[in-house]
PDB file of N, CA and C in Angstrom:
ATOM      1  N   UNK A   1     -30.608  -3.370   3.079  1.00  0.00           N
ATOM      2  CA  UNK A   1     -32.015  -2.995   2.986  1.00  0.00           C
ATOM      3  C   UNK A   1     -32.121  -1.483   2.758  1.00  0.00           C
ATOM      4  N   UNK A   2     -33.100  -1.307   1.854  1.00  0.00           N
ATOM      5  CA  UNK A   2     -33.061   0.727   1.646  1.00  0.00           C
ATOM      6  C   UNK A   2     -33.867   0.890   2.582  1.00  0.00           C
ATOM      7  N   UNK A   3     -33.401   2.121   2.833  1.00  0.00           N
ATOM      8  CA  UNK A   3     -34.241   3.068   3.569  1.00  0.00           C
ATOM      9  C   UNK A   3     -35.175   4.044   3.038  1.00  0.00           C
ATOM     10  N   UNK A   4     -34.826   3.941   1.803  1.00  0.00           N
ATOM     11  CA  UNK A   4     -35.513   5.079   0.915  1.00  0.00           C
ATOM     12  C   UNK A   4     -37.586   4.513   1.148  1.00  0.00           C
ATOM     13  N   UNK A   5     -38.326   5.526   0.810  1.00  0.00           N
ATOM     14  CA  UNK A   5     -39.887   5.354   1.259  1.00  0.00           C
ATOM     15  C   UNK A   5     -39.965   5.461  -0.296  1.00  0.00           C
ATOM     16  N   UNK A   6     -41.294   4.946  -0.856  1.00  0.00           N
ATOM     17  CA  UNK A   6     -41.730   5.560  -1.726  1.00  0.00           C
ATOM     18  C   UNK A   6     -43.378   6.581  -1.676  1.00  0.00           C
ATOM     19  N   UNK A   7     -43.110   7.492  -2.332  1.00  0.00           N
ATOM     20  CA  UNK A   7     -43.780   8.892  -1.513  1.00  0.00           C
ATOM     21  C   UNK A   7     -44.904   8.807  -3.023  1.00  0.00           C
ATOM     22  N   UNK A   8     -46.314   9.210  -2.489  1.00  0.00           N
ATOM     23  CA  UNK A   8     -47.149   9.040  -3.265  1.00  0.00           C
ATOM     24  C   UNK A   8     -48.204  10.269  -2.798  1.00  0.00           C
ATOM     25  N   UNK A   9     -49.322  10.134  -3.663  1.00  0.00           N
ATOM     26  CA  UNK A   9     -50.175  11.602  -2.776  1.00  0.00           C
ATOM     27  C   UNK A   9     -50.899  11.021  -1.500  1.00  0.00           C
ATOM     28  N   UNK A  10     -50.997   9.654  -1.402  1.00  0.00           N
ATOM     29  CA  UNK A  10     -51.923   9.650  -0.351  1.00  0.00           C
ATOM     30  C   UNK A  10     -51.021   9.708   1.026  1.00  0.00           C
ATOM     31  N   UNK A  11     -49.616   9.326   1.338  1.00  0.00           N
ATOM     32  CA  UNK A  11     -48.830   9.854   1.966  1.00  0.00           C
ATOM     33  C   UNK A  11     -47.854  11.193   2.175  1.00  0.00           C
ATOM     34  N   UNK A  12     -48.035  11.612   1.158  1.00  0.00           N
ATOM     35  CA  UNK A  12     -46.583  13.274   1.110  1.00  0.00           C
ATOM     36  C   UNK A  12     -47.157  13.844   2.337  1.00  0.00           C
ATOM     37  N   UNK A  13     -48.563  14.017   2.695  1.00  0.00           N
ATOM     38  CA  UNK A  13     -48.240  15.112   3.931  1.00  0.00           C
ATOM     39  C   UNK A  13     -47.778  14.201   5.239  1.00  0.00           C
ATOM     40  N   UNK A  14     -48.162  13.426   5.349  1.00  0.00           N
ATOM     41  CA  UNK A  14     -47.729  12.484   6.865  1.00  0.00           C
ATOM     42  C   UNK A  14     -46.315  12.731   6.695  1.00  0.00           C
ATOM     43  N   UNK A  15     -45.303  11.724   5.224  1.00  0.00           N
ATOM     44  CA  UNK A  15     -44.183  11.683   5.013  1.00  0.00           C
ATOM     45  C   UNK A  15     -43.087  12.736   5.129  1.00  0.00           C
ATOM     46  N   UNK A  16     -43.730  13.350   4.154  1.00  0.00           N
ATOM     47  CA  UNK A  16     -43.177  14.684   3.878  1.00  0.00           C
ATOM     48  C   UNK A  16     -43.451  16.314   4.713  1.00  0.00           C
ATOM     49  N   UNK A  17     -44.697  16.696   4.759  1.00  0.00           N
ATOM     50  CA  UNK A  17     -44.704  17.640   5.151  1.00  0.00           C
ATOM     51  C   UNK A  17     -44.767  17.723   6.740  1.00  0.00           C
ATOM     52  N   UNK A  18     -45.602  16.784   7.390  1.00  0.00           N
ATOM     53  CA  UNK A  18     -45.160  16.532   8.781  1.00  0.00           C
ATOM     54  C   UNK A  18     -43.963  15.820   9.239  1.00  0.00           C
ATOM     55  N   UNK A  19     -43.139  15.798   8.371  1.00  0.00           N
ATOM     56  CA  UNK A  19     -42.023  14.739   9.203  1.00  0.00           C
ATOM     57  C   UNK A  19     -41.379  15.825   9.985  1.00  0.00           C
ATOM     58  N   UNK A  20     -40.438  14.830  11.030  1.00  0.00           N
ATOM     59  CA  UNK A  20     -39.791  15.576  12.133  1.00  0.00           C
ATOM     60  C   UNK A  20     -38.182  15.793  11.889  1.00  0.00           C
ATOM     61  N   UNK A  21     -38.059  15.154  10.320  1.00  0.00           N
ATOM     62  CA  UNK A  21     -36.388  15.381  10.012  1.00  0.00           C
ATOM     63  C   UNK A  21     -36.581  16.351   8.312  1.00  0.00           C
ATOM     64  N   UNK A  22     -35.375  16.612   8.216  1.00  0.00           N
ATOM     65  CA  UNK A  22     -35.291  17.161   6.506  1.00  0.00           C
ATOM     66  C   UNK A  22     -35.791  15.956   5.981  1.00  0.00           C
ATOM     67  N   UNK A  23     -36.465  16.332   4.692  1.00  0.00           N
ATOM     68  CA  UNK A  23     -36.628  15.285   3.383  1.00  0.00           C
ATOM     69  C   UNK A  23     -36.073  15.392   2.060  1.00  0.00           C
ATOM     70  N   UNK A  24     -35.414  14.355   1.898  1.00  0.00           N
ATOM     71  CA  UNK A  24     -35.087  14.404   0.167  1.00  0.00           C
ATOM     72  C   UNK A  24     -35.656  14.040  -0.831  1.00  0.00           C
ATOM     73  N   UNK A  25     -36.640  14.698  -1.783  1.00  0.00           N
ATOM     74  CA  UNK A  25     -37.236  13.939  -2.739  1.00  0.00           C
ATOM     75  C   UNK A  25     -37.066  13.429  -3.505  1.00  0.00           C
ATOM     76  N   UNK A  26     -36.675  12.832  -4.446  1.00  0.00           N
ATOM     77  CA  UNK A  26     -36.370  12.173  -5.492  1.00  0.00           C
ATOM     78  C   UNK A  26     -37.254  11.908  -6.969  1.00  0.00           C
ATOM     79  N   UNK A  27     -37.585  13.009  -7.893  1.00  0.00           N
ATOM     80  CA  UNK A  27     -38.691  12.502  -8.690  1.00  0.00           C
ATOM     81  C   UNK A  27     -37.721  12.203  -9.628  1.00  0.00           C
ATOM     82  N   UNK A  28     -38.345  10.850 -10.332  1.00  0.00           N
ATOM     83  CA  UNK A  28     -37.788   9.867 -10.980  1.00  0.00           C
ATOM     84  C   UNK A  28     -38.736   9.316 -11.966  1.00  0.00           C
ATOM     85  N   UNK A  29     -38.142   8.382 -12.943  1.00  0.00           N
ATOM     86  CA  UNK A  29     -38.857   7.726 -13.862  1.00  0.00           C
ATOM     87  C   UNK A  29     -37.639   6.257 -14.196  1.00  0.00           C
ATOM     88  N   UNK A  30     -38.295   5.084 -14.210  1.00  0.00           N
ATOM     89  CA  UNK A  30     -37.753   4.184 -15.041  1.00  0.00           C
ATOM     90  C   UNK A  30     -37.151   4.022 -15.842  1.00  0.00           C
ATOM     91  N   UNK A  31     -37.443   4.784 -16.688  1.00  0.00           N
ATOM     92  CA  UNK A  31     -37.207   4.826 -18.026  1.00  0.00           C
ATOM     93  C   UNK A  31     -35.813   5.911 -18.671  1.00  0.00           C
ATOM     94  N   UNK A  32     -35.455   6.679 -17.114  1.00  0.00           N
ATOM     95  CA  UNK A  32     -34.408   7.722 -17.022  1.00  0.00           C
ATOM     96  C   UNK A  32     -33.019   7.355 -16.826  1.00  0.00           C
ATOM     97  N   UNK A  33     -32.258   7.549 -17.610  1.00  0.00           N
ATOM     98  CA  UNK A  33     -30.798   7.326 -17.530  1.00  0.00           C
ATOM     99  C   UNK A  33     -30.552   7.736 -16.608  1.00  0.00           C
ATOM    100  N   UNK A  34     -30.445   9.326 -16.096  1.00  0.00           N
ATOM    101  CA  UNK A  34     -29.627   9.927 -14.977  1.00  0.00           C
ATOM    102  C   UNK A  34     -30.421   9.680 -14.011  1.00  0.00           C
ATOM    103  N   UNK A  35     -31.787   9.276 -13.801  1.00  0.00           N
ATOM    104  CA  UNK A  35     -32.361   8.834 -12.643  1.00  0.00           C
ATOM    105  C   UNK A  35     -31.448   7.502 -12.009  1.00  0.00           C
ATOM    106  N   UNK A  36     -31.363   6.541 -12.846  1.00  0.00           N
ATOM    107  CA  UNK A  36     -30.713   5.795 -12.910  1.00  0.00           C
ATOM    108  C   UNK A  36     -29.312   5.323 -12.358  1.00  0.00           C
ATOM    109  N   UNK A  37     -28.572   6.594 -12.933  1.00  0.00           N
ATOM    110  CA  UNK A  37     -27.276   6.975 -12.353  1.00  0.00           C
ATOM    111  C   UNK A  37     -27.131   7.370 -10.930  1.00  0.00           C
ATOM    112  N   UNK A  38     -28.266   8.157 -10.828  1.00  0.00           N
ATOM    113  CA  UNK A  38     -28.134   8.796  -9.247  1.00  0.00           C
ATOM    114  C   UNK A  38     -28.483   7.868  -8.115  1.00  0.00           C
ATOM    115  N   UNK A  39     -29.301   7.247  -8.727  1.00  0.00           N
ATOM    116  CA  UNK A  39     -29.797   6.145  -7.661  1.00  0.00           C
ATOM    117  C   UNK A  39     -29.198   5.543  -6.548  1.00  0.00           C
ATOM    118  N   UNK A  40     -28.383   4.878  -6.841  1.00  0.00           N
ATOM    119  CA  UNK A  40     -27.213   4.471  -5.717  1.00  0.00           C
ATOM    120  C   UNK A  40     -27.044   5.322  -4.780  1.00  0.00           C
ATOM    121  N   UNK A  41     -26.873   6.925  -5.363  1.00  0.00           N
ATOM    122  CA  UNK A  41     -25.945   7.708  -4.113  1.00  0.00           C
ATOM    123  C   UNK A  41     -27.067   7.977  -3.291  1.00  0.00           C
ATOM    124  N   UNK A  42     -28.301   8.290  -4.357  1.00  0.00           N
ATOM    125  CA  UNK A  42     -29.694   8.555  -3.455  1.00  0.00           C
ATOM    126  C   UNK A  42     -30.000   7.112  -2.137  1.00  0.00           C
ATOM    127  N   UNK A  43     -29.536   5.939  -2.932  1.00  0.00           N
ATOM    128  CA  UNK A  43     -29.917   4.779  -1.577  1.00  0.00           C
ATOM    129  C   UNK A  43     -28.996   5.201  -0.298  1.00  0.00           C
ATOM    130  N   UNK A  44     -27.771   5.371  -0.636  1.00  0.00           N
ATOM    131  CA  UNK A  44     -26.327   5.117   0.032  1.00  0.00           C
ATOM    132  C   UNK A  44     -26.600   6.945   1.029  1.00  0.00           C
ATOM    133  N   UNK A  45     -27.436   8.077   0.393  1.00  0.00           N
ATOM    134  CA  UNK A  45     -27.486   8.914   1.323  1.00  0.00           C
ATOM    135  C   UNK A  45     -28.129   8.789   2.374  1.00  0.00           C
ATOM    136  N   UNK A  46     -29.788   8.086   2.168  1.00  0.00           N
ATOM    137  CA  UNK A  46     -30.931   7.238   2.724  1.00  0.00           C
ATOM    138  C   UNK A  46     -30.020   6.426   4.020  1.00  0.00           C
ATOM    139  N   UNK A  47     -29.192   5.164   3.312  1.00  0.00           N
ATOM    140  CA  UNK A  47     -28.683   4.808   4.439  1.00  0.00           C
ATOM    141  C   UNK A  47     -27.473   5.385   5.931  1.00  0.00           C
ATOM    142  N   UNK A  48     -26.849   5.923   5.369  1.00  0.00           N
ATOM    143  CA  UNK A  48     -25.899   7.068   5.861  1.00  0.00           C
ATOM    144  C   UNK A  48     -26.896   8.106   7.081  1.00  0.00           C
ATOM    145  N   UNK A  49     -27.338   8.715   6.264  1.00  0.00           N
ATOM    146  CA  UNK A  49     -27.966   9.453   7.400  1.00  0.00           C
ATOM    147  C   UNK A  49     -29.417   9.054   7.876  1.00  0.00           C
ATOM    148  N   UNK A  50     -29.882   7.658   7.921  1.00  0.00           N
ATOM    149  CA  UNK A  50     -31.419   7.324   8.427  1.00  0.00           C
ATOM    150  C   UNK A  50     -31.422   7.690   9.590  1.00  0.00           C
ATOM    151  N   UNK A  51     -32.452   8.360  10.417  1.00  0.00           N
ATOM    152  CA  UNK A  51     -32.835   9.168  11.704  1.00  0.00           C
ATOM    153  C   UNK A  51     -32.621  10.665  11.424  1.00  0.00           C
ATOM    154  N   UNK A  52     -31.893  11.204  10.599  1.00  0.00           N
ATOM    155  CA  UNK A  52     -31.438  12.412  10.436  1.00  0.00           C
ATOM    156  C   UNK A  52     -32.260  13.028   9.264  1.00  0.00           C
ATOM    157  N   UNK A  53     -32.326  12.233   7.963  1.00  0.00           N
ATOM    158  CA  UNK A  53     -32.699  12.427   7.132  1.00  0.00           C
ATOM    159  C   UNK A  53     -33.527  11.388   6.358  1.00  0.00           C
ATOM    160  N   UNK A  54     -35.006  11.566   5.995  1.00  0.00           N
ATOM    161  CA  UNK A  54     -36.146  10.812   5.059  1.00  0.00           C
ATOM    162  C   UNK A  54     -35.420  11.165   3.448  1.00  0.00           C
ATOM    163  N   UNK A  55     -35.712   9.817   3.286  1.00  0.00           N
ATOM    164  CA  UNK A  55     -35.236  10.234   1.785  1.00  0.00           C
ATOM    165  C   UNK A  55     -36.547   9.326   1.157  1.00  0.00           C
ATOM    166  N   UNK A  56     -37.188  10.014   0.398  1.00  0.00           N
ATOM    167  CA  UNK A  56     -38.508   9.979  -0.559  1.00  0.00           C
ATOM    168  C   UNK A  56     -38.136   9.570  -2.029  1.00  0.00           C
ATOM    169  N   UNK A  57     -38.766   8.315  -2.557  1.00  0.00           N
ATOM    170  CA  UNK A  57     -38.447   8.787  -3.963  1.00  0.00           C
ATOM    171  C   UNK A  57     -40.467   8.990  -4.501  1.00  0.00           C
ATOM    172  N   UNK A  58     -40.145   9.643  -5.670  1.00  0.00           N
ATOM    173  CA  UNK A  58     -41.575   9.692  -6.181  1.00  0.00           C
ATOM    174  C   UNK A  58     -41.649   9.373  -8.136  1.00  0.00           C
ATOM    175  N   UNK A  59     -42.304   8.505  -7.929  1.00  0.00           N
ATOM    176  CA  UNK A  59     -41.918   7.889  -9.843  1.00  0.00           C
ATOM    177  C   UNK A  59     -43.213   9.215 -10.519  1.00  0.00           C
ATOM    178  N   UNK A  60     -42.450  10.006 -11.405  1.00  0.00           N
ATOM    179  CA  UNK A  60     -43.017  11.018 -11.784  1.00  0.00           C
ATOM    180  C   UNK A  60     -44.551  10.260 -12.823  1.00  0.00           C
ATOM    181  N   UNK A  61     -44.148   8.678 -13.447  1.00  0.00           N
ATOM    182  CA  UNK A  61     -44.962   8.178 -14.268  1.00  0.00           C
ATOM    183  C   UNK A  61     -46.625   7.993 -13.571  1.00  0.00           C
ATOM    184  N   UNK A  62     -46.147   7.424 -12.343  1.00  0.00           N
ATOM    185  CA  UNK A  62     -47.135   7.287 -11.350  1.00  0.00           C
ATOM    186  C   UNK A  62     -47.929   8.318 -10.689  1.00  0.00           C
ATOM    187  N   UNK A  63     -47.296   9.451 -10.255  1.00  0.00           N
ATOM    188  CA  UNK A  63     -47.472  10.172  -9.057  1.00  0.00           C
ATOM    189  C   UNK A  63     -47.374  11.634 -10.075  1.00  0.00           C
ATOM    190  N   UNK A  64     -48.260  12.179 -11.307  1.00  0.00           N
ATOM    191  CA  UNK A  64     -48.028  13.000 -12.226  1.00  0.00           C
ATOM    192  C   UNK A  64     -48.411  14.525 -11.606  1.00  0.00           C
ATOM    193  N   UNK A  65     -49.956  14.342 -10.605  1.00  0.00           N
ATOM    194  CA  UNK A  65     -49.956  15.489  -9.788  1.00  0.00           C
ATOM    195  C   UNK A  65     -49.117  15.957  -8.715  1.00  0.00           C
ATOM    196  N   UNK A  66     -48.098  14.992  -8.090  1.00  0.00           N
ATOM    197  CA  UNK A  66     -47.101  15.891  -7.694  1.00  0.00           C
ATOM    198  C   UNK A  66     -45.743  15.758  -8.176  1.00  0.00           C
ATOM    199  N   UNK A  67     -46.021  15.574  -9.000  1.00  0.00           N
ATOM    200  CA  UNK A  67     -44.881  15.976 -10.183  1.00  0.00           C
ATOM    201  C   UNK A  67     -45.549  17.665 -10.497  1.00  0.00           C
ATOM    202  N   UNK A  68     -46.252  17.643 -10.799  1.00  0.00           N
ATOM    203  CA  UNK A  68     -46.953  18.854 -11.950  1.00  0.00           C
ATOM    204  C   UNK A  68     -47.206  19.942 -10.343  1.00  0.00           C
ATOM    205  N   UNK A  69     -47.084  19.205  -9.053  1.00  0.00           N
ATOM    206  CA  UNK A  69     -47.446  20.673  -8.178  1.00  0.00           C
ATOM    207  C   UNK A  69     -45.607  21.170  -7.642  1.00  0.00           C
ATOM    208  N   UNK A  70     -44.737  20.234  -7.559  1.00  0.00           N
ATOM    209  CA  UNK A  70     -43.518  20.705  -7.844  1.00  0.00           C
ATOM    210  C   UNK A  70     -42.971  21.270  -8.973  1.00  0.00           C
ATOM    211  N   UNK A  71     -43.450  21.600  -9.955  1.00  0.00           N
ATOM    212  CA  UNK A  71     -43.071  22.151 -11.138  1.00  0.00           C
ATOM    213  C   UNK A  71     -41.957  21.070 -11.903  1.00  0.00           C
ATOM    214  N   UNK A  72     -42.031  19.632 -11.691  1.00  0.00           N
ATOM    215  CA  UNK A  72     -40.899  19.277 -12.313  1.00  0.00           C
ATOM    216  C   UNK A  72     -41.221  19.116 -13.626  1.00  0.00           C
ATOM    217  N   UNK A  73     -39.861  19.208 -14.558  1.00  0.00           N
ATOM    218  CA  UNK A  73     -40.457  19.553 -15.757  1.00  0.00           C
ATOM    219  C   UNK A  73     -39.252  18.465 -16.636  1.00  0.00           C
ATOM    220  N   UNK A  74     -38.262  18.513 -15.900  1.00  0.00           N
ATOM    221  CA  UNK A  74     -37.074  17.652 -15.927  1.00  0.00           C
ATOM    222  C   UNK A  74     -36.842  16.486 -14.809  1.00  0.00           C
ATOM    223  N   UNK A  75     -36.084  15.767 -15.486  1.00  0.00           N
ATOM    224  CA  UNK A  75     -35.719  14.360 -14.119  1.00  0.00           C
ATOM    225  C   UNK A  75     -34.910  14.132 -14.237  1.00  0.00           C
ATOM    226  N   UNK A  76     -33.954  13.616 -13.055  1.00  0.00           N
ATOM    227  CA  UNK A  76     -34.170  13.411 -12.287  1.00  0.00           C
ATOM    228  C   UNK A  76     -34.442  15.005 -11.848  1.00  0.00           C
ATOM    229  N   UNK A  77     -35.226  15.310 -10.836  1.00  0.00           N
ATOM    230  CA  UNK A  77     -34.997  16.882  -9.981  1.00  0.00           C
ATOM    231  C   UNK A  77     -35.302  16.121  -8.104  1.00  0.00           C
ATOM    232  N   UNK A  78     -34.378  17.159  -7.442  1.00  0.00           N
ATOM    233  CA  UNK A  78     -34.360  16.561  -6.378  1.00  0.00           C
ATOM    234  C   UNK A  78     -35.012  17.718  -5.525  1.00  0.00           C
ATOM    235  N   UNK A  79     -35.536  17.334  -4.379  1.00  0.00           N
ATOM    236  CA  UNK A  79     -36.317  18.841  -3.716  1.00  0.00           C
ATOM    237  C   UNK A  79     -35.559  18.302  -2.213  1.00  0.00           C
ATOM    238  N   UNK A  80     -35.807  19.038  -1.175  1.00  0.00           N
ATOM    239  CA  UNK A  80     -35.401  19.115   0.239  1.00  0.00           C
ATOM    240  C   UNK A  80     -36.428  19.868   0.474  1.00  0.00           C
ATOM    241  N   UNK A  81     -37.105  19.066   1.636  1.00  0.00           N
ATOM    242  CA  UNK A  81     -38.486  19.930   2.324  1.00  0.00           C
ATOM    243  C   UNK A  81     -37.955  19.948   3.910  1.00  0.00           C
ATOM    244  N   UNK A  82     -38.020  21.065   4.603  1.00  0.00           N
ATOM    245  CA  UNK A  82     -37.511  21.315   6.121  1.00  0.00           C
ATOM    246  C   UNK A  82     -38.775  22.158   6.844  1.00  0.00           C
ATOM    247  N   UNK A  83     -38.718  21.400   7.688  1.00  0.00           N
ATOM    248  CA  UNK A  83     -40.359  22.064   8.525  1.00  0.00           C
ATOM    249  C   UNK A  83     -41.483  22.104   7.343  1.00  0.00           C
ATOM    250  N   UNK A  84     -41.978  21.476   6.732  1.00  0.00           N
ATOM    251  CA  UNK A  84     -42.613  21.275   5.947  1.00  0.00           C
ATOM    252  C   UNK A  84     -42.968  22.074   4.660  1.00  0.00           C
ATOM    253  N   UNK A  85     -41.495  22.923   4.309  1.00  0.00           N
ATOM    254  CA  UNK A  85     -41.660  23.483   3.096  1.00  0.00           C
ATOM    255  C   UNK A  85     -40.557  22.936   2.323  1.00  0.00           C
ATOM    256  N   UNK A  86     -40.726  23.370   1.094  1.00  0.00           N
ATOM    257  CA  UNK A  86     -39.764  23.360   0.199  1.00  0.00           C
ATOM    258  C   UNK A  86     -38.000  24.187   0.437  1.00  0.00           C
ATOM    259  N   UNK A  87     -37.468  23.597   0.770  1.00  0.00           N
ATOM    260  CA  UNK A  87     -35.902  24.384   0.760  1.00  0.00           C
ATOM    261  C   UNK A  87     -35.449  24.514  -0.226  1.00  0.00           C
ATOM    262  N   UNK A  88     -35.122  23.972  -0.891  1.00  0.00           N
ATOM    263  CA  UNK A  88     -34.652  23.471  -2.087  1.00  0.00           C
ATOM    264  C   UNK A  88     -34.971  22.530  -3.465  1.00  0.00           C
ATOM    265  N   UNK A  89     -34.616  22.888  -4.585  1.00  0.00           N
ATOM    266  CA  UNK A  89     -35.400  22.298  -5.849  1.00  0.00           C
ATOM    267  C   UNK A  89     -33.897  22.560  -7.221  1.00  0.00           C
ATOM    268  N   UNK A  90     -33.577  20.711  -7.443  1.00  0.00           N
ATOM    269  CA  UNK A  90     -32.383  21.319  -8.652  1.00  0.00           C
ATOM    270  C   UNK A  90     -32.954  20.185  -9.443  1.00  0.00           C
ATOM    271  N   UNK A  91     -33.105  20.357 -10.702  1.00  0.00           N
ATOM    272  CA  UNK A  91     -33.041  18.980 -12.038  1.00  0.00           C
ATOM    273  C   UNK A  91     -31.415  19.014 -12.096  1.00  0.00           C
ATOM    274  N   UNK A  92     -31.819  17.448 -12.051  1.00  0.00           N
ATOM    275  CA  UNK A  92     -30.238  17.207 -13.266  1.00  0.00           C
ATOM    276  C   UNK A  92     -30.075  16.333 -11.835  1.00  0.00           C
ATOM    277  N   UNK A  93     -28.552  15.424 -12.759  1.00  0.00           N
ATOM    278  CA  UNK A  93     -27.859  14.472 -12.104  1.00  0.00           C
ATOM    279  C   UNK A  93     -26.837  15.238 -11.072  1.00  0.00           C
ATOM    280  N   UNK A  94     -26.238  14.926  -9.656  1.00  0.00           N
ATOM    281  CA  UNK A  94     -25.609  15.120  -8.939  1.00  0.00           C
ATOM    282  C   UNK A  94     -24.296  14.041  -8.687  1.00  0.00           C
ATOM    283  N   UNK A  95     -23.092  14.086  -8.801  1.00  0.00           N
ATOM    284  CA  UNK A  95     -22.059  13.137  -7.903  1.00  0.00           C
ATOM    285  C   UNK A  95     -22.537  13.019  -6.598  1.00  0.00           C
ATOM    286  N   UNK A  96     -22.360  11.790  -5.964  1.00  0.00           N
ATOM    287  CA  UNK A  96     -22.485  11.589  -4.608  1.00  0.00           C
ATOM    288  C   UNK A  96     -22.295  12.606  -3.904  1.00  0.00           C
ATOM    289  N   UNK A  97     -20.695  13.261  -3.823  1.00  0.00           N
ATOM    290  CA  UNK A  97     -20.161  14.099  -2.682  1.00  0.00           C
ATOM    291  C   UNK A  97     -20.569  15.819  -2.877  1.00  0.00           C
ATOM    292  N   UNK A  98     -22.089  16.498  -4.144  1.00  0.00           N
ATOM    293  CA  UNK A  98     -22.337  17.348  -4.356  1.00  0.00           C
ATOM    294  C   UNK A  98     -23.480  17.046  -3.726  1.00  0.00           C
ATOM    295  N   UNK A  99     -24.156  15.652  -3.400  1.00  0.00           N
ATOM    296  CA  UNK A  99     -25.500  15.252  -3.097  1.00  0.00           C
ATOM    297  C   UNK A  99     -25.261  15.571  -1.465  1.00  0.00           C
ATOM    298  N   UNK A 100     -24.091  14.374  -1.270  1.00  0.00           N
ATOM    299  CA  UNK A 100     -24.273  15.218  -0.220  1.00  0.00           C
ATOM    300  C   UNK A 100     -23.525  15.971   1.322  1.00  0.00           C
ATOM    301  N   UNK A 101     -23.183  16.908  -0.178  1.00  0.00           N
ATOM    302  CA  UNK A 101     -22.928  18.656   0.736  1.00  0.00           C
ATOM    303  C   UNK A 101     -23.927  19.133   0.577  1.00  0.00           C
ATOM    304  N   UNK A 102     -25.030  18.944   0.055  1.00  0.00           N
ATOM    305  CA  UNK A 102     -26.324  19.440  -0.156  1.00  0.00           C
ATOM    306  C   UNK A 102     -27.277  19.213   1.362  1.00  0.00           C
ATOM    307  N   UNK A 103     -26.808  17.842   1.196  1.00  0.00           N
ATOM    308  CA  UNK A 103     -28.086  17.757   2.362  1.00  0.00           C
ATOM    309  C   UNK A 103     -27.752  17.953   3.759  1.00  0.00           C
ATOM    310  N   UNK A 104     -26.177  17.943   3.728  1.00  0.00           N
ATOM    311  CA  UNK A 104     -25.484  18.588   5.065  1.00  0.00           C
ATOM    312  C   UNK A 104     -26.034  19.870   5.342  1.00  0.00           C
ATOM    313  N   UNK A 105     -26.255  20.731   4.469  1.00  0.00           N
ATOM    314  CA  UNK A 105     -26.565  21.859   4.588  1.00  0.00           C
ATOM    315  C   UNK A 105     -27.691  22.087   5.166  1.00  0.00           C
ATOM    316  N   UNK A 106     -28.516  20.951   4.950  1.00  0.00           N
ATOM    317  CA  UNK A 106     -30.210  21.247   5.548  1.00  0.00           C
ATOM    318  C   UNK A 106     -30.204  20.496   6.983  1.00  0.00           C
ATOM    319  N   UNK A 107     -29.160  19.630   7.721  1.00  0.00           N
ATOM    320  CA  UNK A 107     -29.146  19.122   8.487  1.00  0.00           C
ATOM    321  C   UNK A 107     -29.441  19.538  10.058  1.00  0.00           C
TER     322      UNK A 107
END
């Protein structure tokens, strides 16, 4: 079963900006190869660290104003929000074990 949420505007602040752990965002599209690709490691991080870490995805097709208030301009791009800001923000595809030394870092 995933753990992953799917994050929309009428939830990001409950989800995201009030949560009580790091968050990983995930903006994505269907229609994206490397979204695609990453996916797995994005479920498999979700499950790995659930209690520690929210992992968010957000379909950029759907959800275009916060796409457009993160500046994503590329996809996949992944963000990390800690105490309810932004930590971190990369486009592009990641290997699992770059994903996550990433999020170790925000842990």
């Amino acid at each position: 079963m995933s753990k992953e949420i799917t994050i929309n505007s009428g939830n990001f602040d409950a989800e995201v900006l009030n949560s009580s752990v790091p968050v990983l965002l995930d903006f994505w599209a269907p229609w994206c190869g490397p979204c695609r690709m990453i996916a797995p490691f994005v479920e498999q991080i979700a499950c790995e660290y659930d209690g520690r870490l929210k992992v968010g995805k957000i379909n950029v097709d759907e959800e275009g104003p916060l796409a457009q208030r993160h500046n994503v301009s590329s996809i996949p791009t992944l963000v990390i929000y800690k105490d309810g800001k932004t930590a971190f923000q990369q486009s592009g595809a990641l290997p699992k074990h770059a994903l996550e030394s990433l999020v170790k870092d925000f842990l």
